[in-house]
PDB file of N, CA and C in Angstrom:
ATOM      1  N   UNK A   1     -13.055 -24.107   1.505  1.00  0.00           N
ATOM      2  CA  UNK A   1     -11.872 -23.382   1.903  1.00  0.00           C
ATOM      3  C   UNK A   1     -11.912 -23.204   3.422  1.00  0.00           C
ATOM      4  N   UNK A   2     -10.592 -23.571   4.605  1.00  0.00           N
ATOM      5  CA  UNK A   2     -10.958 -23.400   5.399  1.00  0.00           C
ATOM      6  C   UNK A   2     -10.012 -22.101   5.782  1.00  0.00           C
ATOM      7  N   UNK A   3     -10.598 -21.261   7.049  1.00  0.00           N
ATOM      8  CA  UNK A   3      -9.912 -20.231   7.321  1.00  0.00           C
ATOM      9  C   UNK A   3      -9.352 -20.367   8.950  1.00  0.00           C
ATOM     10  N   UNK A   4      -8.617 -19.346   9.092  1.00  0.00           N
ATOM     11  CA  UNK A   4      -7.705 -18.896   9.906  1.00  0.00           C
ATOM     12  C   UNK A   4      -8.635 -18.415  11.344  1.00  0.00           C
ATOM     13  N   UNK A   5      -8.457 -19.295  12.534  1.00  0.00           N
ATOM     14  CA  UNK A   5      -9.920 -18.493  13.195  1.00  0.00           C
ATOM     15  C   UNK A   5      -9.367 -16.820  13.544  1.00  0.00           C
ATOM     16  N   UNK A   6      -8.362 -16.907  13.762  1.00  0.00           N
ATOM     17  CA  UNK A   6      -7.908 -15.748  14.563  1.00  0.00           C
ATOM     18  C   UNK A   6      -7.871 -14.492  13.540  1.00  0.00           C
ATOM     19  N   UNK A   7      -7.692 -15.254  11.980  1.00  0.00           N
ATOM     20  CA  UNK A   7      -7.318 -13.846  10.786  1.00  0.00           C
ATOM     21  C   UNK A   7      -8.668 -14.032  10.029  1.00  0.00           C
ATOM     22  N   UNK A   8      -9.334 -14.770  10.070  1.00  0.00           N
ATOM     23  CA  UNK A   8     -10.456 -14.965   9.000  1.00  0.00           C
ATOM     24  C   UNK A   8      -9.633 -14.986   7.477  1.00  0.00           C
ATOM     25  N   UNK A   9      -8.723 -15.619   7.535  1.00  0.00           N
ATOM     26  CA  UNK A   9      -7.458 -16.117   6.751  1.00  0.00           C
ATOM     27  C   UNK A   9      -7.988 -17.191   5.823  1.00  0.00           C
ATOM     28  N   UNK A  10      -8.334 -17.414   4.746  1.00  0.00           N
ATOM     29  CA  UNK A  10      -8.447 -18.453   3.689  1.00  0.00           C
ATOM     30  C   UNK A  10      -7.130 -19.207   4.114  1.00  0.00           C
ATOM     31  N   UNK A  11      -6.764 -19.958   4.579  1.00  0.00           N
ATOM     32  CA  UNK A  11      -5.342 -20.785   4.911  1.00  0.00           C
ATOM     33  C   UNK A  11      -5.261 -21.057   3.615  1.00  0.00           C
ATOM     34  N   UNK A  12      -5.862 -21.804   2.646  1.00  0.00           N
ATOM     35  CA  UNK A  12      -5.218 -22.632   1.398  1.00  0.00           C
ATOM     36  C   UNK A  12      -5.088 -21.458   0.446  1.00  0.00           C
ATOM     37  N   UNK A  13      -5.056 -20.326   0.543  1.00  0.00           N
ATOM     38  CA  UNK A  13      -5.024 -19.111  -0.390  1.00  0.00           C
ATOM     39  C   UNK A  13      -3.515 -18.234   0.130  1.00  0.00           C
ATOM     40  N   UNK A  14      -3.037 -18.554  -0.284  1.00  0.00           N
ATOM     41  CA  UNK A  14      -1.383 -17.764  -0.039  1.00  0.00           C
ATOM     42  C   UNK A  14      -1.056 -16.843  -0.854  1.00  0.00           C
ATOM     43  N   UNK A  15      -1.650 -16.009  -2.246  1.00  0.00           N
ATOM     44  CA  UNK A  15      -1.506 -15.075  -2.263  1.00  0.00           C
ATOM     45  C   UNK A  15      -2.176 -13.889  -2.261  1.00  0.00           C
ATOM     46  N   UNK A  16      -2.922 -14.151  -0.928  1.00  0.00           N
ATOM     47  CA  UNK A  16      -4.149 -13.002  -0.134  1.00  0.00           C
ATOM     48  C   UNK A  16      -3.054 -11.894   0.467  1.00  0.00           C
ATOM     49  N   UNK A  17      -3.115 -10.897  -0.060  1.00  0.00           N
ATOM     50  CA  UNK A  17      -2.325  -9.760   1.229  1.00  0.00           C
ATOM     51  C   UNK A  17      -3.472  -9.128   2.025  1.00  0.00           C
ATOM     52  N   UNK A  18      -2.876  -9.234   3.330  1.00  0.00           N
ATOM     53  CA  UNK A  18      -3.877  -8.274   4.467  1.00  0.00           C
ATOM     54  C   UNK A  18      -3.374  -7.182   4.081  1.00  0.00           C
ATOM     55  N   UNK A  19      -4.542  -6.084   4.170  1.00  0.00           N
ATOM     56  CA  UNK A  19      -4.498  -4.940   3.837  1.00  0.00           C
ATOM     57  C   UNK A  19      -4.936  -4.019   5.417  1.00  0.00           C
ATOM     58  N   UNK A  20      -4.004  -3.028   5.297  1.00  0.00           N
ATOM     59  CA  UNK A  20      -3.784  -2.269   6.636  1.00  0.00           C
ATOM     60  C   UNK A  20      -5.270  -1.718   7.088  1.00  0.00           C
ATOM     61  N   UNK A  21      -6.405  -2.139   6.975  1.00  0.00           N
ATOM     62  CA  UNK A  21      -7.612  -1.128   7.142  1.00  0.00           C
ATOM     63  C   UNK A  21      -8.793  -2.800   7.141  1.00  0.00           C
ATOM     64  N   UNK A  22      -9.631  -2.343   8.348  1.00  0.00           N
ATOM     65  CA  UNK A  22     -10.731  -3.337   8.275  1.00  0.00           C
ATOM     66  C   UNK A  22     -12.069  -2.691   7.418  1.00  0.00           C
ATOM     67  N   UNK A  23     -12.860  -3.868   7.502  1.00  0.00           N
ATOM     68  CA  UNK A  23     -13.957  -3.773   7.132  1.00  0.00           C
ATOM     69  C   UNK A  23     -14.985  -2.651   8.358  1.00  0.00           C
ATOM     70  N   UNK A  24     -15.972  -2.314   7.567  1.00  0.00           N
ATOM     71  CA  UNK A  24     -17.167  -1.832   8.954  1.00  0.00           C
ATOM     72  C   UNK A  24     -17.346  -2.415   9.772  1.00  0.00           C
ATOM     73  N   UNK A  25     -17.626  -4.081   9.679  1.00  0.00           N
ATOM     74  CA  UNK A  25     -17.600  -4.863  10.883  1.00  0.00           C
ATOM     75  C   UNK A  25     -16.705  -5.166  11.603  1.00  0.00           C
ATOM     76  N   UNK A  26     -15.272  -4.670  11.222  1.00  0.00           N
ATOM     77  CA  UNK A  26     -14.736  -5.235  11.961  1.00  0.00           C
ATOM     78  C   UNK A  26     -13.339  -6.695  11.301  1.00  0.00           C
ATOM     79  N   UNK A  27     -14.127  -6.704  10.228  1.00  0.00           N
ATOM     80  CA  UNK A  27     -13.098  -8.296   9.640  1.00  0.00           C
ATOM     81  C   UNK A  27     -11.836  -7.646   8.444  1.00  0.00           C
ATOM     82  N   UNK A  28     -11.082  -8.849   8.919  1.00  0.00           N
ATOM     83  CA  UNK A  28      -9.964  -8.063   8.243  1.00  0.00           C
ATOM     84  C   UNK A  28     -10.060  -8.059   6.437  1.00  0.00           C
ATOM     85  N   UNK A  29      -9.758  -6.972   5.824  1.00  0.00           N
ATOM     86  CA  UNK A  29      -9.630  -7.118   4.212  1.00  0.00           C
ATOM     87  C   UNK A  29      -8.416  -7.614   3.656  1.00  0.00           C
ATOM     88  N   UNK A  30      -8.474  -8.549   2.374  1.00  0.00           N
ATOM     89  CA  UNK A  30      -7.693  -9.061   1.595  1.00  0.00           C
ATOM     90  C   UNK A  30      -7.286  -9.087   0.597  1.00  0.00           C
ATOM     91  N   UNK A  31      -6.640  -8.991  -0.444  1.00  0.00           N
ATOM     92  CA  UNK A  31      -6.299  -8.267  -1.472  1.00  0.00           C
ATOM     93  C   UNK A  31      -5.758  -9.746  -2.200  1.00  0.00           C
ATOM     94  N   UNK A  32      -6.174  -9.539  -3.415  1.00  0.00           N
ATOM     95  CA  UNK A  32      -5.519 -11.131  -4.440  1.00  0.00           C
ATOM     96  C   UNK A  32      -4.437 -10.604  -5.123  1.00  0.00           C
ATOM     97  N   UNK A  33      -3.113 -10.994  -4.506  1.00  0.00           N
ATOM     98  CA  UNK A  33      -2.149 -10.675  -5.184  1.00  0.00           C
ATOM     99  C   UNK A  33      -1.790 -10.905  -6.676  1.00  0.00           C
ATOM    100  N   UNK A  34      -1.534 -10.618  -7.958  1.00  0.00           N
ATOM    101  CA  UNK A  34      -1.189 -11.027  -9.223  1.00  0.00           C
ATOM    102  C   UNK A  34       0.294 -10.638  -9.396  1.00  0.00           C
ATOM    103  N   UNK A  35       1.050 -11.766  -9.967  1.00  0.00           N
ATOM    104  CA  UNK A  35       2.375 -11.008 -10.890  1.00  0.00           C
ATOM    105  C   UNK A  35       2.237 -10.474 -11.365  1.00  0.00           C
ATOM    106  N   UNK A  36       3.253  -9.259 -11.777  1.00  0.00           N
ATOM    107  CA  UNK A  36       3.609  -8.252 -12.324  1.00  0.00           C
ATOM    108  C   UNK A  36       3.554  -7.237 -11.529  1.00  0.00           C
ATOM    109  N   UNK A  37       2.755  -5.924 -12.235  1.00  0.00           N
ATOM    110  CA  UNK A  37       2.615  -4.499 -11.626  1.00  0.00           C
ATOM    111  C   UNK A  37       1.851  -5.175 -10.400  1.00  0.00           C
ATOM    112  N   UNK A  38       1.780  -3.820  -9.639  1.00  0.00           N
ATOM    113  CA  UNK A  38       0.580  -3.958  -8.307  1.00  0.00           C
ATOM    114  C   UNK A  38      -0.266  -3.008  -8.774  1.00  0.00           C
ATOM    115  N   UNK A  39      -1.354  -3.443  -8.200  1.00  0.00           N
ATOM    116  CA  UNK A  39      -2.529  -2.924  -8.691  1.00  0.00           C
ATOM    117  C   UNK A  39      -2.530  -1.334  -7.856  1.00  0.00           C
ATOM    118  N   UNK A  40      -3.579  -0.410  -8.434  1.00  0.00           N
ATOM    119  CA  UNK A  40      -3.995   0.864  -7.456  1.00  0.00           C
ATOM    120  C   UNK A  40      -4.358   0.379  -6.317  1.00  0.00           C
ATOM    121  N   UNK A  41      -5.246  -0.430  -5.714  1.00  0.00           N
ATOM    122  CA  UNK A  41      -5.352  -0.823  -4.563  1.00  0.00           C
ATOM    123  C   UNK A  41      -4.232  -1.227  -3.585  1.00  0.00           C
ATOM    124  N   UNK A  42      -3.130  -1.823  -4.580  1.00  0.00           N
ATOM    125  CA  UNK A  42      -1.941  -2.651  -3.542  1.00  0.00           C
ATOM    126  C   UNK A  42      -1.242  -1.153  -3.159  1.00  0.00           C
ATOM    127  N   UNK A  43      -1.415  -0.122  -4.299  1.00  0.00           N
ATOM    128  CA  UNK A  43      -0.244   1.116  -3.869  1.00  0.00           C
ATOM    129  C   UNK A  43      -0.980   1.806  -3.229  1.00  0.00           C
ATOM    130  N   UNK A  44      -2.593   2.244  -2.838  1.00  0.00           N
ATOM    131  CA  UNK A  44      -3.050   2.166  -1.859  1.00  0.00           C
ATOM    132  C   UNK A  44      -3.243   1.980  -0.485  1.00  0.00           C
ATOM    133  N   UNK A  45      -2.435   0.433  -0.264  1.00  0.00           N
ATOM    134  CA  UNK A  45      -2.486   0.661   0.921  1.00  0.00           C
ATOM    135  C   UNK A  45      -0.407   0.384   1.190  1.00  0.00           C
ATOM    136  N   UNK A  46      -0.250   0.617   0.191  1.00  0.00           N
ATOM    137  CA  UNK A  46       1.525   0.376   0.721  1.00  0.00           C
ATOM    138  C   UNK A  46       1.723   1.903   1.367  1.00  0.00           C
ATOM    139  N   UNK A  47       0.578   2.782   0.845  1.00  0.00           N
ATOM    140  CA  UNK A  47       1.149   4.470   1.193  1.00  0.00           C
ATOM    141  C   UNK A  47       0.413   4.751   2.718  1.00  0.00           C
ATOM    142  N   UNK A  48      -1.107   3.509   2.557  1.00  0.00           N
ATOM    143  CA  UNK A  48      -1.662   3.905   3.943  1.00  0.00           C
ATOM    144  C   UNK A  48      -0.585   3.388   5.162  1.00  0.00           C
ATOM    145  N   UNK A  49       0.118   1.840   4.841  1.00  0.00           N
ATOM    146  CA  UNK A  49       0.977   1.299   5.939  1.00  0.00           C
ATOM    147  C   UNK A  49       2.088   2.279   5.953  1.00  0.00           C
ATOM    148  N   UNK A  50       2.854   3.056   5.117  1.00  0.00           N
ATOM    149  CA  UNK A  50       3.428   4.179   4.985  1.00  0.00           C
ATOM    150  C   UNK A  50       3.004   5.497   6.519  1.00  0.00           C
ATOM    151  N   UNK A  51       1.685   5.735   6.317  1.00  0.00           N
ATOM    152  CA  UNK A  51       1.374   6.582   7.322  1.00  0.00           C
ATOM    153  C   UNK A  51       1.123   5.811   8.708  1.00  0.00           C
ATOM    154  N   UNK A  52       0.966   4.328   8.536  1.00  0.00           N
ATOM    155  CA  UNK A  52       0.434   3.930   9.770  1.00  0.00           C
ATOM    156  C   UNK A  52       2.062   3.924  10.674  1.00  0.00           C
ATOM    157  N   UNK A  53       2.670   3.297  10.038  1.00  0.00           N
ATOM    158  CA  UNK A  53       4.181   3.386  10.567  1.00  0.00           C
ATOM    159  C   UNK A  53       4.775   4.607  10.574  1.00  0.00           C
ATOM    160  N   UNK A  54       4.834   5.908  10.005  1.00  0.00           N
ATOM    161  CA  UNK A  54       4.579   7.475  10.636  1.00  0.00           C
ATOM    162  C   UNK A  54       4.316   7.981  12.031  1.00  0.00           C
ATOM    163  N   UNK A  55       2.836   7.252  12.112  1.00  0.00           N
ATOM    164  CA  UNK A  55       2.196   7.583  13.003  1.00  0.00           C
ATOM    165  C   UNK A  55       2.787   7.165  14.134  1.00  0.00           C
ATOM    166  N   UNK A  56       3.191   5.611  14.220  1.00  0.00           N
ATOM    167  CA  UNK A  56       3.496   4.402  15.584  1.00  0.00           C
ATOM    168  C   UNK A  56       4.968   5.570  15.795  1.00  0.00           C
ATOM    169  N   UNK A  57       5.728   5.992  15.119  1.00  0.00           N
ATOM    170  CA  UNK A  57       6.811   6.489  15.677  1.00  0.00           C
ATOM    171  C   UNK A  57       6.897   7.669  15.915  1.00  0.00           C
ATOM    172  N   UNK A  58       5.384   8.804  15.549  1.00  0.00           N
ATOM    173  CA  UNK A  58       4.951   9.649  16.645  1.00  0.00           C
ATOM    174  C   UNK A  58       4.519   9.206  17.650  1.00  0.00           C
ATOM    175  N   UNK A  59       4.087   7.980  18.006  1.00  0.00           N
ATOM    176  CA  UNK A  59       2.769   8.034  19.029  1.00  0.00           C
ATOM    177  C   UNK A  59       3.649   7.289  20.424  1.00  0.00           C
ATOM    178  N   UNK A  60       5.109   6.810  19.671  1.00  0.00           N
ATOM    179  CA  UNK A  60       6.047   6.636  20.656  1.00  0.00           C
ATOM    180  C   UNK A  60       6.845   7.180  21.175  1.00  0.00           C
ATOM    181  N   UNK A  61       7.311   8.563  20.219  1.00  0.00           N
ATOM    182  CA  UNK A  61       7.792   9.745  20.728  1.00  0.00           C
ATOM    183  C   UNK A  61       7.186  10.139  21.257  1.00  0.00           C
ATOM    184  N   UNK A  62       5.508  10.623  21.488  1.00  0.00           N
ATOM    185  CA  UNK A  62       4.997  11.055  22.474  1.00  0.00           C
ATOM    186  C   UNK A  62       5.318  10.513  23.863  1.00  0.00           C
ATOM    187  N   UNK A  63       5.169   9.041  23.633  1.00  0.00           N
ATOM    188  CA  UNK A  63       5.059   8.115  25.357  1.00  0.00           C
ATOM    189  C   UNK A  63       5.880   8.343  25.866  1.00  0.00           C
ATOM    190  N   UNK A  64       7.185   8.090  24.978  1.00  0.00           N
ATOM    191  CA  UNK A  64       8.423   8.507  25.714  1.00  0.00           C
ATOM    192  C   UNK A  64       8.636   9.693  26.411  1.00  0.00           C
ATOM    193  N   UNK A  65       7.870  10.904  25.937  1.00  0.00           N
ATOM    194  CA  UNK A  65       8.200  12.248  26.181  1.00  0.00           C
ATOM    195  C   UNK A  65       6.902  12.236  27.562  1.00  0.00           C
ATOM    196  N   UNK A  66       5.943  11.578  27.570  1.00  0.00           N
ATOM    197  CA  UNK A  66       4.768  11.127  28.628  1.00  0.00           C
ATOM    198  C   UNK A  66       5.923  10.874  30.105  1.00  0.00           C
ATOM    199  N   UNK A  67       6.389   9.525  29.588  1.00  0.00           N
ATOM    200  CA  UNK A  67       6.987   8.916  30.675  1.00  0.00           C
ATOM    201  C   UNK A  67       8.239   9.674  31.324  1.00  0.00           C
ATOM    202  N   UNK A  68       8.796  10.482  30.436  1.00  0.00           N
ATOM    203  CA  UNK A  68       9.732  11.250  30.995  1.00  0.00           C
ATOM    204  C   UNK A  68       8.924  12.170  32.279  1.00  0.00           C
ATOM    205  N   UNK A  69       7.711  12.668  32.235  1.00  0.00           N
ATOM    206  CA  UNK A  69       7.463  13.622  33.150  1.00  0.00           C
ATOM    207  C   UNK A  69       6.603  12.752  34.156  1.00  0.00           C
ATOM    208  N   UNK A  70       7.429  13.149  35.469  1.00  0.00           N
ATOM    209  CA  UNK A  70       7.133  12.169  36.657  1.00  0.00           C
ATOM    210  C   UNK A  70       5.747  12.696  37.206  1.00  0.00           C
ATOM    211  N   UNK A  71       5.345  13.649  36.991  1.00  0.00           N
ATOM    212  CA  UNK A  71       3.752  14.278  37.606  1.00  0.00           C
ATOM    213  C   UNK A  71       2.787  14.095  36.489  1.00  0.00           C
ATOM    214  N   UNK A  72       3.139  13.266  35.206  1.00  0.00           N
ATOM    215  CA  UNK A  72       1.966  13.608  33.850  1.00  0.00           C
ATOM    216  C   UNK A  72       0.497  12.546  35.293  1.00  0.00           C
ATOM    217  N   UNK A  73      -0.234  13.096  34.708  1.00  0.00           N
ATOM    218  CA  UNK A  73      -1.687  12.588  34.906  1.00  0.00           C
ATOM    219  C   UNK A  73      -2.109  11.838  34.639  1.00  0.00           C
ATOM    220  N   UNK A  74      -3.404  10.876  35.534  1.00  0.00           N
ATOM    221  CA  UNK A  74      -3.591   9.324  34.740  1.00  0.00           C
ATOM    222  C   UNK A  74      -4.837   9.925  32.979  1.00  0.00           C
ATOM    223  N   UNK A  75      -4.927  11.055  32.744  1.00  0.00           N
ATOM    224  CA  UNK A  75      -5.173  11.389  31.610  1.00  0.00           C
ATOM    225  C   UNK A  75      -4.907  11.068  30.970  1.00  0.00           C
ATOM    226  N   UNK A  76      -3.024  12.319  30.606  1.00  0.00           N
ATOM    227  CA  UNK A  76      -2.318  11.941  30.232  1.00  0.00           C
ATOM    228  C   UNK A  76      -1.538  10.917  29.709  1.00  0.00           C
ATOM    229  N   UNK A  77      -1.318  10.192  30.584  1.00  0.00           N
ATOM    230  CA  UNK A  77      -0.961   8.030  30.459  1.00  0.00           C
ATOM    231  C   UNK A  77      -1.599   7.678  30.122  1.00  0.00           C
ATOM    232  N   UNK A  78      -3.066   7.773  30.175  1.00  0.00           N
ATOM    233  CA  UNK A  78      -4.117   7.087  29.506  1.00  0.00           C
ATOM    234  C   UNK A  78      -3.945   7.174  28.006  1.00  0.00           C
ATOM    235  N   UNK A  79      -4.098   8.785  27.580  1.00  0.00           N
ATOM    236  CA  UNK A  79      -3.859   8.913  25.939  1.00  0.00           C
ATOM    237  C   UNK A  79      -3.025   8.219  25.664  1.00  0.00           C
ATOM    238  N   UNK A  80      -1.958   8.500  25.743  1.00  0.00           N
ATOM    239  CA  UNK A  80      -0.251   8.266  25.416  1.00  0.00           C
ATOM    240  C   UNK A  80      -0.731   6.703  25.381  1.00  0.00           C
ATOM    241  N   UNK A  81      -0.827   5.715  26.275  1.00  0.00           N
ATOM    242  CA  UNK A  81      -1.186   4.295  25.938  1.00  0.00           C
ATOM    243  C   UNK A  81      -2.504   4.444  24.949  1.00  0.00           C
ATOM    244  N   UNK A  82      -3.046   4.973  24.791  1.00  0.00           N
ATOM    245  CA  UNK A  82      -4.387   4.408  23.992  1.00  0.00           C
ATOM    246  C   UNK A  82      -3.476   4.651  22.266  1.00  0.00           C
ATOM    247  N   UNK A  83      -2.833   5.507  22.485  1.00  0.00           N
ATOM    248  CA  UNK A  83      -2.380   6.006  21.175  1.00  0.00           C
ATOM    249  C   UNK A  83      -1.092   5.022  20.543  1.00  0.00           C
ATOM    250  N   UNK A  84      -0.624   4.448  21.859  1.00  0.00           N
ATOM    251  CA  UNK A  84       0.473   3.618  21.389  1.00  0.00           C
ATOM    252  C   UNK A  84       0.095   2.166  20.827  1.00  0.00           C
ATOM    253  N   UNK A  85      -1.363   1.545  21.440  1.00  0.00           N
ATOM    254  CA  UNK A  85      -1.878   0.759  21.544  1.00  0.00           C
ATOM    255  C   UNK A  85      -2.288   0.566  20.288  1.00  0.00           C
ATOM    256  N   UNK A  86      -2.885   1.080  19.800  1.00  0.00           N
ATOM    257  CA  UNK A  86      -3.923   1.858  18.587  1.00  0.00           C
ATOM    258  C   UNK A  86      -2.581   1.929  17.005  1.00  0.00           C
ATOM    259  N   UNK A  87      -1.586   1.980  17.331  1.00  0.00           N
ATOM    260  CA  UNK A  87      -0.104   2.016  16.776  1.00  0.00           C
ATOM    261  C   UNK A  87       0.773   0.797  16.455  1.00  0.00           C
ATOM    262  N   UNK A  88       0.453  -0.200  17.771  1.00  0.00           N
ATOM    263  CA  UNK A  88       1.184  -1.611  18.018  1.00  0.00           C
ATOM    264  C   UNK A  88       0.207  -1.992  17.090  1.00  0.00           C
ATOM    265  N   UNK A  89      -0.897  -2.042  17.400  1.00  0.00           N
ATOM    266  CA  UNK A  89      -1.835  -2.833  16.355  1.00  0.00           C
ATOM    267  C   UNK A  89      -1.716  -3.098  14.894  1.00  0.00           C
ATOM    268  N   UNK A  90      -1.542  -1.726  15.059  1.00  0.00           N
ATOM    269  CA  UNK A  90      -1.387  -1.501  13.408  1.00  0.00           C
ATOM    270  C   UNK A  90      -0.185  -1.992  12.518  1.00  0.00           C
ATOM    271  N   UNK A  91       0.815  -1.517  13.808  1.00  0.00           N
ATOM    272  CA  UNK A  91       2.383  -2.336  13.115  1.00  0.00           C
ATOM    273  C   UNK A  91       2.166  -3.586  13.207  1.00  0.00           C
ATOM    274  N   UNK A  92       1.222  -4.570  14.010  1.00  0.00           N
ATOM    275  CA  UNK A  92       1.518  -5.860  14.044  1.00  0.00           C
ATOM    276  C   UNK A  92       0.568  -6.520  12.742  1.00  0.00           C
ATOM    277  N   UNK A  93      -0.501  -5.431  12.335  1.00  0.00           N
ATOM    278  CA  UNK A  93      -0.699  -5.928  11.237  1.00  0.00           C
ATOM    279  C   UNK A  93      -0.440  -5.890  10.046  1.00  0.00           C
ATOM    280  N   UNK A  94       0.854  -4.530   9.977  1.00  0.00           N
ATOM    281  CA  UNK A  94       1.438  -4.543   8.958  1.00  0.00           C
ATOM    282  C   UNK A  94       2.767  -5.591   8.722  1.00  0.00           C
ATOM    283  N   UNK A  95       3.347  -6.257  10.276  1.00  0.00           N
ATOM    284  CA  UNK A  95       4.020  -7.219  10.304  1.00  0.00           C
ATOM    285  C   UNK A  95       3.786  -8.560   9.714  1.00  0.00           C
ATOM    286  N   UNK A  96       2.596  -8.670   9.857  1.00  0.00           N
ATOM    287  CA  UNK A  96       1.885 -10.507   9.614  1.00  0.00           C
ATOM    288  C   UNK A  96       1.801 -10.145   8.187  1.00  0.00           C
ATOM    289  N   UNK A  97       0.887  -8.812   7.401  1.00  0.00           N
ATOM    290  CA  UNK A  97       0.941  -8.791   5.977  1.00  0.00           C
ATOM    291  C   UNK A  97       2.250  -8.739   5.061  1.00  0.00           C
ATOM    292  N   UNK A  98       3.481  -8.322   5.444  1.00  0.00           N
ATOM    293  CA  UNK A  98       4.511  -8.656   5.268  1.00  0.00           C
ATOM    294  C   UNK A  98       5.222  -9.600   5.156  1.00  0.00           C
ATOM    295  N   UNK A  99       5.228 -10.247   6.462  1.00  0.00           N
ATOM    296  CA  UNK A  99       5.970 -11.556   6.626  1.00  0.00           C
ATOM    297  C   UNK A  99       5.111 -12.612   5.980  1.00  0.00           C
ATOM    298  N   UNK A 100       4.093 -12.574   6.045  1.00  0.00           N
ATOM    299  CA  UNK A 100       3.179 -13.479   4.621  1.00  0.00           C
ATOM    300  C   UNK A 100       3.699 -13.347   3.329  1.00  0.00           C
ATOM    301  N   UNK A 101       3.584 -11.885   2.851  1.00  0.00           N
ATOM    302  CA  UNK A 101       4.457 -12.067   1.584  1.00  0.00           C
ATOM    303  C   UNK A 101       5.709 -12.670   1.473  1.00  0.00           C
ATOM    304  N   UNK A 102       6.531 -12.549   2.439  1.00  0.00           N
ATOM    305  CA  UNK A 102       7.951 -13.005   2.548  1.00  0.00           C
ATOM    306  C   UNK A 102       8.020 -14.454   2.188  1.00  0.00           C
ATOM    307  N   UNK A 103       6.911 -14.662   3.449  1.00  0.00           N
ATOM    308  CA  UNK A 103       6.878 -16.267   3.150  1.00  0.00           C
ATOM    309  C   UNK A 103       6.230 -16.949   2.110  1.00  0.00           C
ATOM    310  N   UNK A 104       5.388 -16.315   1.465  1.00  0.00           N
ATOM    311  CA  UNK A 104       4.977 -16.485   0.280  1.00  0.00           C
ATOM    312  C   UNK A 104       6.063 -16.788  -0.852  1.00  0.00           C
ATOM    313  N   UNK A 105       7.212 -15.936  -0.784  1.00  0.00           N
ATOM    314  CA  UNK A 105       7.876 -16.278  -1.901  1.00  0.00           C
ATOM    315  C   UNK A 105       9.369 -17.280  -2.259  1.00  0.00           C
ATOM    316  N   UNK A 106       9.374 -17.934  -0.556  1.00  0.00           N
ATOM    317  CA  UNK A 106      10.123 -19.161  -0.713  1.00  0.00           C
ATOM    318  C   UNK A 106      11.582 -18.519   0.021  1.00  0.00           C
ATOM    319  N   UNK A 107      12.061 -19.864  -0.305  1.00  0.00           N
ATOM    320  CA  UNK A 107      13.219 -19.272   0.531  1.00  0.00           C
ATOM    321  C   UNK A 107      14.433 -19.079  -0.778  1.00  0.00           C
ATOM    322  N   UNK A 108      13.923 -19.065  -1.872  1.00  0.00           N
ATOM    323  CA  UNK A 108      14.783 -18.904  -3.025  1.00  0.00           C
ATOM    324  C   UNK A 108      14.871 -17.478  -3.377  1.00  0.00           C
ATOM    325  N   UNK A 109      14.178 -16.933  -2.552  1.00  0.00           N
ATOM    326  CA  UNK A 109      13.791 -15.479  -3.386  1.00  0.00           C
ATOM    327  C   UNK A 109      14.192 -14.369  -2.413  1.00  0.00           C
TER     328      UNK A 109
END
């Protein structure tokens, strides 16, 4: 099986969902999709991407409310980016696990 260098992606395995949360080391987790119900694990993390996307649209209301004040501190800016950063991430990996499924299911569907 070969993989994905950038996702550690089984390429010939298309119904792997990335799941919003890594491993201890660091590598991303994958989930074997089945028809029918979804498993406790899949509703698991549909509620964690639930909070992660919560979060990205606090952590951008903050910046915004950052950037509004012309004296905030390079502290300040610092958080506000670490937090937004920390947010993009997360939406972009709830983007790719998504749009995988999407594309997973053809263009008939």
């Amino acid at each position: 099986m070969s993989y994905d260098r950038d996702r550690d992606r089984p390429l010939s395995d298309a119904s792997l969902r990335l799941l919003p949360w890594e491993s201890p080391e660091g590598k991303p987790c994958y989930l074997r999709g089945d028809e029918g119900d979804p498993g406790r694990l899949a509703l698991i993390a549909d509620r964690a991407e639930e909070d992660q996307l919560r979060l990205g649209a606090n952590a951008l209301a903050h910046a915004e409310r950052v950037l509004g004040v012309p004296t905030a501190g390079p502290l300040t800016l610092r958080v506000a980016l670490q937090r937004s950063a920390t947010s993009l991430s997360d939406i972009l990996r709830i983007a790719d696990s998504r749009g995988a499924r999407l594309a997973d299911q053809g263009p008939d569907r």
